[in-house]
Protein backbone atom coordinates (compact mmCIF):
# COMPACT_ATOMS: atom_id res chain seq x y z
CA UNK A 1 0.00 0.00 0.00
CA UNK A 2 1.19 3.32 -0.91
CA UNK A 3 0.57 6.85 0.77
CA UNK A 4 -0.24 9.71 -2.13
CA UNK A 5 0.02 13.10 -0.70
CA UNK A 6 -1.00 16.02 -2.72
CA UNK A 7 -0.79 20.05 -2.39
CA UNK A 8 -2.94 21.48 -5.26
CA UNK A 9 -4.32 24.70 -6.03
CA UNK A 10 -7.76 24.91 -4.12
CA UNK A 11 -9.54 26.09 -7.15
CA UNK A 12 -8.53 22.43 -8.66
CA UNK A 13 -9.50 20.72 -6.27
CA UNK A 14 -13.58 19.46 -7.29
CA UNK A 15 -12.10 18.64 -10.81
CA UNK A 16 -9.39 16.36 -8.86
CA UNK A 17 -11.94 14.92 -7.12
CA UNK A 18 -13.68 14.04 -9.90
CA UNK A 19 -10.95 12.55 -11.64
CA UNK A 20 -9.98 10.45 -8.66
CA UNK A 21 -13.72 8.99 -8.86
CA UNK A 22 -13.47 8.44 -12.26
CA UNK A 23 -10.22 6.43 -11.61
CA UNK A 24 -11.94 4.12 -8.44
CA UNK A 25 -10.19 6.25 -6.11
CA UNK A 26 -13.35 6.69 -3.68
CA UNK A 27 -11.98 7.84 -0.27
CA UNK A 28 -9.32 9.72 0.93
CA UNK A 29 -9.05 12.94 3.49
CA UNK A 30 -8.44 16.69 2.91
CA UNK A 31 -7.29 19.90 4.42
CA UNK A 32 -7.66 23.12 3.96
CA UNK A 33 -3.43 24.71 4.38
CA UNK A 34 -1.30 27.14 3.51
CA UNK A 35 1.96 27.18 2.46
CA UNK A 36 4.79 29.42 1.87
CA UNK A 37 6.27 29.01 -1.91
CA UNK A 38 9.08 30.67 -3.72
CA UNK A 39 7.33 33.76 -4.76
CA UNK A 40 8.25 36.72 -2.67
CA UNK A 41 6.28 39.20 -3.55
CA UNK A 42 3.76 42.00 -1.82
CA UNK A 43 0.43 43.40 -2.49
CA UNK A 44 -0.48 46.98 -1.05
CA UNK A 45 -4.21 47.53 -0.26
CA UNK A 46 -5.39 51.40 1.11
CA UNK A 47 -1.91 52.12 2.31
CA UNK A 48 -1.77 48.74 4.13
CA UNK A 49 0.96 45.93 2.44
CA UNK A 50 0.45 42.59 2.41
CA UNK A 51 2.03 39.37 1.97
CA UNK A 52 1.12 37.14 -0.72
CA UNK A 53 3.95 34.94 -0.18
CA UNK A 54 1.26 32.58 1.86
CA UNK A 55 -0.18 30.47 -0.87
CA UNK A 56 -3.53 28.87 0.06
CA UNK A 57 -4.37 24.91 -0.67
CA UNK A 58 -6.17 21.83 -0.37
CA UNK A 59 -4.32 18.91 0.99
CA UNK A 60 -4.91 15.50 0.18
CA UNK A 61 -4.19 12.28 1.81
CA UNK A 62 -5.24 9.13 -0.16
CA UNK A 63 -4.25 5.56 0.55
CA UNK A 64 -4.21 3.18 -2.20
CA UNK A 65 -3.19 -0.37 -3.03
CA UNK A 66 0.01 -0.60 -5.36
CA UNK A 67 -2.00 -1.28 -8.46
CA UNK A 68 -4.08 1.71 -8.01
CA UNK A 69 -0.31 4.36 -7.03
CA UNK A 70 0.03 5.34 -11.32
CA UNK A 71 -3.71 5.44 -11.89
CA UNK A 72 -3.79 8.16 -9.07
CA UNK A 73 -1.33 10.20 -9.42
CA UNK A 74 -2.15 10.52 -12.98
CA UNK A 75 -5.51 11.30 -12.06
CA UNK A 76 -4.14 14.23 -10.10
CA UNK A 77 -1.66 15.05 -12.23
CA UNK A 78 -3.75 15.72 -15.53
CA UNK A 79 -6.46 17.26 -13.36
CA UNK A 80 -4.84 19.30 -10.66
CA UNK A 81 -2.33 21.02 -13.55
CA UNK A 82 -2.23 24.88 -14.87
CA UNK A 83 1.26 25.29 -16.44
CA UNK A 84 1.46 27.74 -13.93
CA UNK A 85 4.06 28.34 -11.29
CA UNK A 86 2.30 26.78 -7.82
CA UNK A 87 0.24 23.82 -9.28
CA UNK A 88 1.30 21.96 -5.97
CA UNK A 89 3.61 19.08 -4.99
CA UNK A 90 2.75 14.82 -5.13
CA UNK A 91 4.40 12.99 -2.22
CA UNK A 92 4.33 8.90 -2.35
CA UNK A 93 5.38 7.23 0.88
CA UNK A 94 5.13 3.65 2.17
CA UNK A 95 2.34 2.46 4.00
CA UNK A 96 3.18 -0.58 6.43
CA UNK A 97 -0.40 -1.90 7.58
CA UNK A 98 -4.00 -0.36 7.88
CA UNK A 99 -7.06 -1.57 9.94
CA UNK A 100 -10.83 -1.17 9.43
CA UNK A 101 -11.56 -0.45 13.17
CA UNK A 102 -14.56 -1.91 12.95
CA UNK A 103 -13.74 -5.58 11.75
CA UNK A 104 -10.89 -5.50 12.89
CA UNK A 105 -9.41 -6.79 8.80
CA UNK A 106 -6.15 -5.24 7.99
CA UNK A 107 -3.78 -5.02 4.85
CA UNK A 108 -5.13 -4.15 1.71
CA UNK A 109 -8.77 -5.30 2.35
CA UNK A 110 -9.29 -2.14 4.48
CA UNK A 111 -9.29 0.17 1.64
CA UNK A 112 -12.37 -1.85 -0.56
């Protein structure tokens, strides 16, 4: 089992959803974060300046079996992209065991 973790734009994010659906990709969690990129710029508003350094974005956690790691991150990939700088950032990490806490099943039977 893999771990997919995903920073996208938040204005991608029901159009990522979708294409995670579309894909069989039917649960994973999300949160609302923000970030600091490589942009360093300012915004000045009625005399008052502003940051706009802090970049706001949806978080995603999915956890998938192996066959399903290229179908997702494609899924995110063609859906979550702009061609702009600050699209986001795809993390894959191991995952050693999961449980369904209310059967008490574990491996990759917890995530059907």
């Amino acid at each position: 089992m893999k771990k997919i973790e995903a920073i996208i734009r938040r204005s991608k994010y029901r159009a990522v959803k979708e294409a995670l659906h579309d894909k069989g990709v039917m649960f994973f969690s999300y949160w609302d974060v923000t970030g600091v990129g490589h942009e360093k710029k300012g915004a000045v508003y009625r005399g008052i300046s502003y940051s706009t350094s802090d970049i706001q974005r949806r978080f995603l956690s999915i956890v998938v079996n192996d066959d399903f790691v290229e179908a997702t991150i494609a899924a995110i990939l063609e859906a979550a992209k702009t061609g702009e700088v600050g699209d986001g950032k795809i993390f894959v990490s191991d995952v050693s065991e999961a449980y369904r806490i209310r059967t008490g099943a574990k491996g990759g039977e917890t995530l059907k």
